[in-house]
N, C-alpha and C. Protein backbone atom coordinates (compact mmCIF):
# COMPACT_ATOMS: atom_id res chain seq x y z
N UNK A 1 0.84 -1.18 0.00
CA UNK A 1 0.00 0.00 0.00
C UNK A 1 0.89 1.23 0.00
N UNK A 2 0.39 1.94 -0.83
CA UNK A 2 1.27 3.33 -0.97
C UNK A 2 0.66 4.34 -0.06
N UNK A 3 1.55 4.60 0.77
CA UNK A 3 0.94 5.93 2.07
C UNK A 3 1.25 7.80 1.13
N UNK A 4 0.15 7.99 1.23
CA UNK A 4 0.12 9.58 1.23
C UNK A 4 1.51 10.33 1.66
N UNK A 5 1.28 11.76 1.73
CA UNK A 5 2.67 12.70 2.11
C UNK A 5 1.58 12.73 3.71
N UNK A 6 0.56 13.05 3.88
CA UNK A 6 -0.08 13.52 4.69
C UNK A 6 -0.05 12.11 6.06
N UNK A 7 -0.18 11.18 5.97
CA UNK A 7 -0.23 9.73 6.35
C UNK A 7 1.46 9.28 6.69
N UNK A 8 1.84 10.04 6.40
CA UNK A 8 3.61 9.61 6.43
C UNK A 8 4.08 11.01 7.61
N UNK A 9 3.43 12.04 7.75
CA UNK A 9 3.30 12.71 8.62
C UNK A 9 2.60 13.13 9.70
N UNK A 10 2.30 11.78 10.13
CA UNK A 10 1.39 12.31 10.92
C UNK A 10 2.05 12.22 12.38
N UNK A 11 1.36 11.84 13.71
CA UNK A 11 2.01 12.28 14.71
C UNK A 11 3.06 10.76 15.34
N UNK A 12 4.01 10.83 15.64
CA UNK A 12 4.76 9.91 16.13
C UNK A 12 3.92 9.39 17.84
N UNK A 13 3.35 8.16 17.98
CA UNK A 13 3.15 7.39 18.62
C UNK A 13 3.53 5.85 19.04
N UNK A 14 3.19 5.67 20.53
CA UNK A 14 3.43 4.78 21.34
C UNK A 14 2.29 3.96 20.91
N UNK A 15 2.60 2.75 20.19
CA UNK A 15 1.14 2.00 19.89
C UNK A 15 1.05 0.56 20.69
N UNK A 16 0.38 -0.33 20.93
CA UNK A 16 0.35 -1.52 21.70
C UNK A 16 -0.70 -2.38 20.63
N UNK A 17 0.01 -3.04 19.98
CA UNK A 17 -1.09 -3.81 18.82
C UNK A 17 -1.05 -5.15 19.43
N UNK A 18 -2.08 -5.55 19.67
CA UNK A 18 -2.65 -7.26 19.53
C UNK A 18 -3.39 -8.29 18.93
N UNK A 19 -2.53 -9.31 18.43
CA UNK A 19 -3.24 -10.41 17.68
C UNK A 19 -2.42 -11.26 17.91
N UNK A 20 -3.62 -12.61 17.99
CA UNK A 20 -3.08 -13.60 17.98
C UNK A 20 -2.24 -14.34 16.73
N UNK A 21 -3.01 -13.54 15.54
CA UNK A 21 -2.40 -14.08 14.37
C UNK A 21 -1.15 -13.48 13.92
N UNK A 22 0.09 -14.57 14.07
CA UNK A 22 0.94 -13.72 13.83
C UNK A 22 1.53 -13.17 12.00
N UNK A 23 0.64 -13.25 11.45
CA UNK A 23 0.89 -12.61 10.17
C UNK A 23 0.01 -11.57 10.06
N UNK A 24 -0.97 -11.47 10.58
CA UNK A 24 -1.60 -10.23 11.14
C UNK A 24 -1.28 -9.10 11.83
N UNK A 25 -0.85 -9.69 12.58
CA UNK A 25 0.37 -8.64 13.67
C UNK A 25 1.46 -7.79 13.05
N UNK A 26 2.00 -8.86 12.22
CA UNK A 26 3.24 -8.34 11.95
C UNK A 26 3.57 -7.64 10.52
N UNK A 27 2.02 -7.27 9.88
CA UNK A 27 1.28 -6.76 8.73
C UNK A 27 1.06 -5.74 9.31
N UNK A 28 0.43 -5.42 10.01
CA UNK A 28 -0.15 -4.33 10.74
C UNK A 28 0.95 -3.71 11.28
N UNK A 29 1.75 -4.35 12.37
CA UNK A 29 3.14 -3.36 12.61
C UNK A 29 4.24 -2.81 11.52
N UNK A 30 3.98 -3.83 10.31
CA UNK A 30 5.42 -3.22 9.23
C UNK A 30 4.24 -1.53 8.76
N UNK A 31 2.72 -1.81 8.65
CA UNK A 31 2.51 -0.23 8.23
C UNK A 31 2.77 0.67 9.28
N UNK A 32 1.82 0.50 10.37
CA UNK A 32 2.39 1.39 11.39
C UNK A 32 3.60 1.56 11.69
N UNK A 33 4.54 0.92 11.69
CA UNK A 33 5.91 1.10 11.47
C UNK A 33 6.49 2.28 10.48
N UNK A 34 6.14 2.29 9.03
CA UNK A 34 6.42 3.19 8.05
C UNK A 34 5.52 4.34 8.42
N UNK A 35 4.84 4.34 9.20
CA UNK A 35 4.11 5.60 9.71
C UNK A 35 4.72 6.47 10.57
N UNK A 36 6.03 6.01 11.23
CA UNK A 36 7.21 6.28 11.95
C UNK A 36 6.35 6.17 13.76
N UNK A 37 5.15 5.40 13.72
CA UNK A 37 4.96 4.81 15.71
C UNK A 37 6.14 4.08 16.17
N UNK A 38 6.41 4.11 17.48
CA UNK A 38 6.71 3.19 17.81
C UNK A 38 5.47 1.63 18.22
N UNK A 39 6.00 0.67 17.76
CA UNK A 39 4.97 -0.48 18.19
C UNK A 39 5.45 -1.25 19.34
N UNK A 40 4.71 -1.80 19.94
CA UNK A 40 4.88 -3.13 21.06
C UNK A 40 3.96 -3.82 20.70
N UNK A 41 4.57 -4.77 20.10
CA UNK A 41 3.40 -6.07 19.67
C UNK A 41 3.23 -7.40 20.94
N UNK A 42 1.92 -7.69 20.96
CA UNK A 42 1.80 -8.33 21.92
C UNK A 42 0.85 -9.61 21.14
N UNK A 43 1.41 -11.60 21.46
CA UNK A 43 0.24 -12.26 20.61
C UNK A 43 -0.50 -12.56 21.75
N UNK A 44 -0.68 -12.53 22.43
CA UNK A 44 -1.88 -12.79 23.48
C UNK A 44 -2.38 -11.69 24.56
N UNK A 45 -3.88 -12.15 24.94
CA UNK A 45 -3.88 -10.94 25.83
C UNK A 45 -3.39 -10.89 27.21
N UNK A 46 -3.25 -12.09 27.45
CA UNK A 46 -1.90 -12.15 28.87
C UNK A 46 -0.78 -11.49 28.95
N UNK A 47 -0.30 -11.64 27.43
CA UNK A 47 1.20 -11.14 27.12
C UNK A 47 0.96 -9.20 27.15
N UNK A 48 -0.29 -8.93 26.16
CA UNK A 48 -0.75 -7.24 26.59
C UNK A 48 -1.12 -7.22 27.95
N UNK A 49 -1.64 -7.79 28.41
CA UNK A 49 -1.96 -6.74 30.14
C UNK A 49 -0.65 -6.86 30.94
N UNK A 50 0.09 -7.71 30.75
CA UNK A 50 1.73 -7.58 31.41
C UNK A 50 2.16 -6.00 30.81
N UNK A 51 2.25 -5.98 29.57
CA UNK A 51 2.94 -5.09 28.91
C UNK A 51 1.94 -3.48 29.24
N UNK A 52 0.66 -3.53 29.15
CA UNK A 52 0.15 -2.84 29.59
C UNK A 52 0.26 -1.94 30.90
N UNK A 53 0.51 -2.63 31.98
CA UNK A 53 0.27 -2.16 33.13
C UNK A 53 1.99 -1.77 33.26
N UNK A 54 3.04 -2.05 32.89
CA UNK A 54 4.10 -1.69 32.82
C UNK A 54 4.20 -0.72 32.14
N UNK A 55 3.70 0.13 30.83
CA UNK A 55 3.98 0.76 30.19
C UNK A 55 2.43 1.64 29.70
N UNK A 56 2.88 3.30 29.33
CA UNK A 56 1.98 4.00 28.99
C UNK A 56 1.74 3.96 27.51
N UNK A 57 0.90 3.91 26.78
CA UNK A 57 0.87 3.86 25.28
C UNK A 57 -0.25 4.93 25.13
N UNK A 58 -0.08 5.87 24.01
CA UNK A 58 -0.79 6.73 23.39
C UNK A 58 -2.11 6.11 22.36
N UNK A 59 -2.36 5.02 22.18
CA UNK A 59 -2.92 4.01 21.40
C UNK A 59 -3.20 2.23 21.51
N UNK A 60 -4.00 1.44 21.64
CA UNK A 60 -4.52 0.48 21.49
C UNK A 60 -5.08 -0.53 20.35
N UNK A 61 -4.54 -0.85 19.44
CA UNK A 61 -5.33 -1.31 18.54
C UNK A 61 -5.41 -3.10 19.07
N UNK A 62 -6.41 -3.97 19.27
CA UNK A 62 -6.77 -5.04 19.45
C UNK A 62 -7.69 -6.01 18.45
N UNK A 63 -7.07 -7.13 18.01
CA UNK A 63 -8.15 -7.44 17.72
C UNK A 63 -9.35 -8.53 18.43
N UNK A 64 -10.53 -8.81 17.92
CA UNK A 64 -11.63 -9.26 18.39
C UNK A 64 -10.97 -10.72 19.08
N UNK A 65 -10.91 -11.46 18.12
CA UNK A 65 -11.50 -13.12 18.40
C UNK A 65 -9.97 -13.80 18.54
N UNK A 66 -9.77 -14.37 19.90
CA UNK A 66 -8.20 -14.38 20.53
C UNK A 66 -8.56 -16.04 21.31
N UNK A 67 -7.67 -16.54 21.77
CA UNK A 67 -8.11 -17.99 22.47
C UNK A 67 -8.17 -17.66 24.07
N UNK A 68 -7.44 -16.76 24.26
CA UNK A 68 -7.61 -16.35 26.06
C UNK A 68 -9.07 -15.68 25.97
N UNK A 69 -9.14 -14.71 25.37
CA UNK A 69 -10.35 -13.59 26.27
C UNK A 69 -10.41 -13.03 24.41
N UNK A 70 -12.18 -12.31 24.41
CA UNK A 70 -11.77 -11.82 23.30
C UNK A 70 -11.51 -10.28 23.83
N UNK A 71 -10.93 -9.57 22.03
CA UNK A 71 -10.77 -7.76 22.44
C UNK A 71 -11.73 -7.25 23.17
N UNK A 72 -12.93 -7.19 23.53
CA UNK A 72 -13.60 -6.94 24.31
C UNK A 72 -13.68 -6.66 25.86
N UNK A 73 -13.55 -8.03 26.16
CA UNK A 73 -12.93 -8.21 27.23
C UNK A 73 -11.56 -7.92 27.82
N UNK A 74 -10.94 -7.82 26.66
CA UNK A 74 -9.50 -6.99 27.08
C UNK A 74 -9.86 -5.62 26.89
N UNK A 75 -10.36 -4.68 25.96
CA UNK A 75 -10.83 -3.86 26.14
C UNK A 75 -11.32 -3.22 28.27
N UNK A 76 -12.47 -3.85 27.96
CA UNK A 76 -13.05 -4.21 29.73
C UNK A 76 -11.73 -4.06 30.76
N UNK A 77 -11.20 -4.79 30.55
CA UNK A 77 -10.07 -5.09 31.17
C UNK A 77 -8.99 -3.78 31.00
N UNK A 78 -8.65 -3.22 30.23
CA UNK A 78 -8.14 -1.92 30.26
C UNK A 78 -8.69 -0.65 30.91
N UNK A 79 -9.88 -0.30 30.62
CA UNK A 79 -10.22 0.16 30.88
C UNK A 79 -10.55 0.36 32.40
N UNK A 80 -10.93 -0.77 33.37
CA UNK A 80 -10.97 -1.07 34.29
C UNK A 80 -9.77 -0.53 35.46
N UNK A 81 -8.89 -0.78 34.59
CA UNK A 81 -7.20 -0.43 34.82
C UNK A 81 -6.88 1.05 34.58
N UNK A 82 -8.26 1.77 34.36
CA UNK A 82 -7.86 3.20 33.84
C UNK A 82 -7.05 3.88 33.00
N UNK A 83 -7.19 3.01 31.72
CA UNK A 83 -6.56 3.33 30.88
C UNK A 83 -7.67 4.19 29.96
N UNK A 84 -7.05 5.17 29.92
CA UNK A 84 -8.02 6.12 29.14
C UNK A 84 -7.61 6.30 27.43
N UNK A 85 -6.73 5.68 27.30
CA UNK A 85 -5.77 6.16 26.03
C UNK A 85 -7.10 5.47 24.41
N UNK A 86 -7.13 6.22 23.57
CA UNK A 86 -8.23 5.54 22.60
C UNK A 86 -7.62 3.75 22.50
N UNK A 87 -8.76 3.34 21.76
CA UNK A 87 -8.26 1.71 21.53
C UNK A 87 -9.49 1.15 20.08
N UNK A 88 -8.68 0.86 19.06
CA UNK A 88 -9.58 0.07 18.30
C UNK A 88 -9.25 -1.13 18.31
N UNK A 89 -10.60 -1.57 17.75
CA UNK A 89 -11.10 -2.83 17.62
C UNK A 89 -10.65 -3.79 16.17
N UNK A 90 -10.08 -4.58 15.88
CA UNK A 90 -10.36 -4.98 14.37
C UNK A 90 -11.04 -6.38 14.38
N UNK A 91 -12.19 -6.91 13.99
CA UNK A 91 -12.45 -8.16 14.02
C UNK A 91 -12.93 -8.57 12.25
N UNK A 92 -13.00 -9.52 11.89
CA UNK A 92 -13.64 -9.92 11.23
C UNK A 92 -15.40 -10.30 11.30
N UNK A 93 -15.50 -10.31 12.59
CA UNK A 93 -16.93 -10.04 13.03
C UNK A 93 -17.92 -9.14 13.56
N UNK A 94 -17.45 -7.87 12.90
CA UNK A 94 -18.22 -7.14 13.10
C UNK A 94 -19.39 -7.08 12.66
N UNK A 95 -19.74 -6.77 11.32
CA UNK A 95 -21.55 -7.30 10.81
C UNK A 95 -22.14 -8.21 11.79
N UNK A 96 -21.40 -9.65 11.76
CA UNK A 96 -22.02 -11.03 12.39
C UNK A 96 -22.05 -10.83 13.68
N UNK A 97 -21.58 -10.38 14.48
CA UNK A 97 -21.62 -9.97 16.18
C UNK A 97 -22.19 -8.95 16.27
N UNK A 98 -22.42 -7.55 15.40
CA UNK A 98 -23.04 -6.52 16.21
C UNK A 98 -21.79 -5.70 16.45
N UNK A 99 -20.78 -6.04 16.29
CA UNK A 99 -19.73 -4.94 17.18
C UNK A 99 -19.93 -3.40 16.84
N UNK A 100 -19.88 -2.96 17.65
CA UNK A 100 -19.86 -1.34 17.58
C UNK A 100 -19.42 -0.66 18.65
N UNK A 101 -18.67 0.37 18.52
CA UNK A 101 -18.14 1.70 19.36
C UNK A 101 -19.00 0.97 21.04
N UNK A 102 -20.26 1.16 20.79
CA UNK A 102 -21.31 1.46 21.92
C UNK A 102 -20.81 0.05 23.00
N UNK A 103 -20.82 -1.01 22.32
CA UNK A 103 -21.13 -2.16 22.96
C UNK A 103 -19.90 -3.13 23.27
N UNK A 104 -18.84 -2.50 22.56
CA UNK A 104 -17.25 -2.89 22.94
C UNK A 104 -16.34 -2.64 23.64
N UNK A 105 -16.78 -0.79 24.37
CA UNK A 105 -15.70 0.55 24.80
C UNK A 105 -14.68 0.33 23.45
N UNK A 106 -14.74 0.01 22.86
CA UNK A 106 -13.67 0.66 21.98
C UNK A 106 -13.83 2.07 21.32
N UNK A 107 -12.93 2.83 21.00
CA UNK A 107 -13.23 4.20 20.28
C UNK A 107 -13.71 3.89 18.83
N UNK A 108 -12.83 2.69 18.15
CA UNK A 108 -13.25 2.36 16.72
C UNK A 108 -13.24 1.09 16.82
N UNK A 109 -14.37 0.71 15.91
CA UNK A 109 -14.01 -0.93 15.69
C UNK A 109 -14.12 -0.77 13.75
N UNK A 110 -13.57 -1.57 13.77
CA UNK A 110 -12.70 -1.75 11.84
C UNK A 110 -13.40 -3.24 11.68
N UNK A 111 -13.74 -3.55 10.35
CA UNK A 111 -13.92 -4.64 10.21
C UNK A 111 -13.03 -5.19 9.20
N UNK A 112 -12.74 -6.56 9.28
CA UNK A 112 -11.30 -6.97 8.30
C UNK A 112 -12.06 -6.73 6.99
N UNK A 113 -11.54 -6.37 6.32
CA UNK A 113 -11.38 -6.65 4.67
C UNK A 113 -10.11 -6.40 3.93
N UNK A 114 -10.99 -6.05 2.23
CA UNK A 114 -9.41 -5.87 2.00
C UNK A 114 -9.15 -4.29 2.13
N UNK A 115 -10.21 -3.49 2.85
CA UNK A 115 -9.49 -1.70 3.30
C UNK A 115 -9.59 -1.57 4.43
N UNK A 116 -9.13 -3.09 5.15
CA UNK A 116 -8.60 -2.61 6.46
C UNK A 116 -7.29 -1.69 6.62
N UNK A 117 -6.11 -1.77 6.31
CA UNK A 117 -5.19 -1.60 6.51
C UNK A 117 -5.14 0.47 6.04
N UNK A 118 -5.95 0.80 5.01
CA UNK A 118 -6.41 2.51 4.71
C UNK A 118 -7.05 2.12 5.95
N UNK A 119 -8.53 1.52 6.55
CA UNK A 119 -9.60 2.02 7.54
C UNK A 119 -8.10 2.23 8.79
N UNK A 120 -7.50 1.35 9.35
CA UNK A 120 -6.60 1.42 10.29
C UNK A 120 -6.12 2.52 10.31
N UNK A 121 -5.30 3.18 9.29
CA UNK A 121 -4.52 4.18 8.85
C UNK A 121 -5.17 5.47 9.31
N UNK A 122 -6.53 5.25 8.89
CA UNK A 122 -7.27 6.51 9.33
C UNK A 122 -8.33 6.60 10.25
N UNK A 123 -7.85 5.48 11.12
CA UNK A 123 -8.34 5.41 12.44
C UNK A 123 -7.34 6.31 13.27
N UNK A 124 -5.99 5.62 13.11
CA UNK A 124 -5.19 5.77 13.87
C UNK A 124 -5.31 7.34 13.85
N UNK A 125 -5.09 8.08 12.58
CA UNK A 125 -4.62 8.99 12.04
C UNK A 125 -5.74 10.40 13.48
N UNK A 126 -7.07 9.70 13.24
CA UNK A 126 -8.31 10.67 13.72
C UNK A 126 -7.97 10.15 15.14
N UNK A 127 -7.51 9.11 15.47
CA UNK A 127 -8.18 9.31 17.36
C UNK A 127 -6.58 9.86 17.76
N UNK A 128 -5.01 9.63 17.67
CA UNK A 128 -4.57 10.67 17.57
C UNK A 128 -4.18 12.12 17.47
N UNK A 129 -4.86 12.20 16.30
CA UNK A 129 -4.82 14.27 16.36
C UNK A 129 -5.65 14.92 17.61
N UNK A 130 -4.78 16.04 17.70
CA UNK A 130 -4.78 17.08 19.27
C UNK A 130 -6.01 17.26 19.06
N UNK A 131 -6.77 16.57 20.44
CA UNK A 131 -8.80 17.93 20.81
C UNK A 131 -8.11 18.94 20.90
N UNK A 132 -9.60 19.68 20.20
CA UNK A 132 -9.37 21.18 20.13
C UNK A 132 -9.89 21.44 21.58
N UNK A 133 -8.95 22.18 22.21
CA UNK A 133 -9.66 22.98 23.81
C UNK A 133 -10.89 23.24 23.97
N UNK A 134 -11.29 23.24 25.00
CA UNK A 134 -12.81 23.57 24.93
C UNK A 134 -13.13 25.04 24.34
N UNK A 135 -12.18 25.34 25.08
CA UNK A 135 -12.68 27.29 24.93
C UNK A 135 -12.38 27.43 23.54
N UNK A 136 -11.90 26.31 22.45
CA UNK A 136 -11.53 27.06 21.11
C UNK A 136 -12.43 27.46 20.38
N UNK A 137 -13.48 27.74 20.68
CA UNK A 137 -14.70 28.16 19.71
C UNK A 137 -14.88 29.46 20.07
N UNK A 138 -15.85 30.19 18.77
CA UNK A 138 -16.16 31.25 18.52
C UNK A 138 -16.78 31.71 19.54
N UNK A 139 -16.31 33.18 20.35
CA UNK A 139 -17.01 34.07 21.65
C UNK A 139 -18.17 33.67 21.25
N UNK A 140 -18.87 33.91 21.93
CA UNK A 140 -20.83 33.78 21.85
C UNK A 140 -21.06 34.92 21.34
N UNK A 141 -20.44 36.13 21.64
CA UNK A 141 -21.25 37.81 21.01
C UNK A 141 -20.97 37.64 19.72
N UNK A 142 -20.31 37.08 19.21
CA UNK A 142 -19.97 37.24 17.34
C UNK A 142 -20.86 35.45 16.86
N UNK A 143 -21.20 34.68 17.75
CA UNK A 143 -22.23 34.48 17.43
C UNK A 143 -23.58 35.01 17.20
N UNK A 144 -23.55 35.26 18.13
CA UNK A 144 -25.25 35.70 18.25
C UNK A 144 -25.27 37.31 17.26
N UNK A 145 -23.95 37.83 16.87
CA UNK A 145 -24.22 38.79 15.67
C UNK A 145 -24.16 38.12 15.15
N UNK A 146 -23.64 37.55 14.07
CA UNK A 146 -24.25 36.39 12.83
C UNK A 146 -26.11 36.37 12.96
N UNK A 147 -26.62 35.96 14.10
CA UNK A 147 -27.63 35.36 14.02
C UNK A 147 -28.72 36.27 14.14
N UNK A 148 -28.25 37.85 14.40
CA UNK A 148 -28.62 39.03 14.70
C UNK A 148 -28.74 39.64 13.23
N UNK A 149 -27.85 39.26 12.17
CA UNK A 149 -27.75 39.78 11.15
C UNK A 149 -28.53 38.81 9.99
N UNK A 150 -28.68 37.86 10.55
CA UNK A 150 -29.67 36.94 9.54
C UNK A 150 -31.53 36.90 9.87
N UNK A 151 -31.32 37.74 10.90
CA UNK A 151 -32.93 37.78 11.05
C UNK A 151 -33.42 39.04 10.92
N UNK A 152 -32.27 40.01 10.18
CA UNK A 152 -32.93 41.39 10.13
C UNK A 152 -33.63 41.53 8.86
């Protein structure tokens, strides 16, 4: 896959990827890799919550269907642990399970195909970039002129 100028610049992160499959894993880390993250790949979720609780990561990507616990439950399990940091999901069962944002705690869930690896890219890319501050929005008085000037 050929990465963008924009995708090749984006922000340098601490990522924690898990799968059991290890050609999966290690697909997923050679892109994020050329994305310039650092990765910690983990194939089980025993092997991530060791690595987890030892270390802070800016990112989570997990996938679903694992032989210990699924992403879910590791999900659960992070979170629990107060980990606030975003975390997607990748399963191949998303349609067939229902998975969604709501019912996983994950921030994204991806479903495998063949634009997983763009959907990843621009997962990563969006739960990454800086929130805008709260206060960054427009004063209220130059609102409410706008809205002063459209009802005259």
């Amino acid at each position: 896959m050929a990465l963008t100028r924009s995708e090749l610049t984006s922000p340098i992160a601490s990522i924690l990827l898990i799968d059991d499959n290890s050609m999966g894993l290690e697909a997923r880390k050679a892109v994020l890799e050329e994305l310039g993250h650092r990765i910690t790949a983990a194939a089980t979720p025993t092997e991530a919550k060791v690595i987890a609780v030892a270390h802070k990561f800016d990112l989570v990507i997990t996938d679903y269907r694992m032989p210990e616990m699924t992403g879910t439950e590791l999900i659960q399990w992070m979170r629990g642990q107060g980990m606030a940091c975003p975390i997607i999901l990748i399963s191949g069962f998303v349609d067939t399970l229902g998975l969604t944002e709501e019912n996983t705690g994950a921030d994204m869930v991806i479903q495998k195909s063949s634009h997983e690896v763009s959907h990843m890219v621009r997962a990563v890319k969006s739960l990454l970039r800086p929130k805008k501050p709260a206060g960054s929005q427009a004063p209220a008085k130059t609102l409410r002129s706008k809205k002063a000037n459209t009802q005259g």
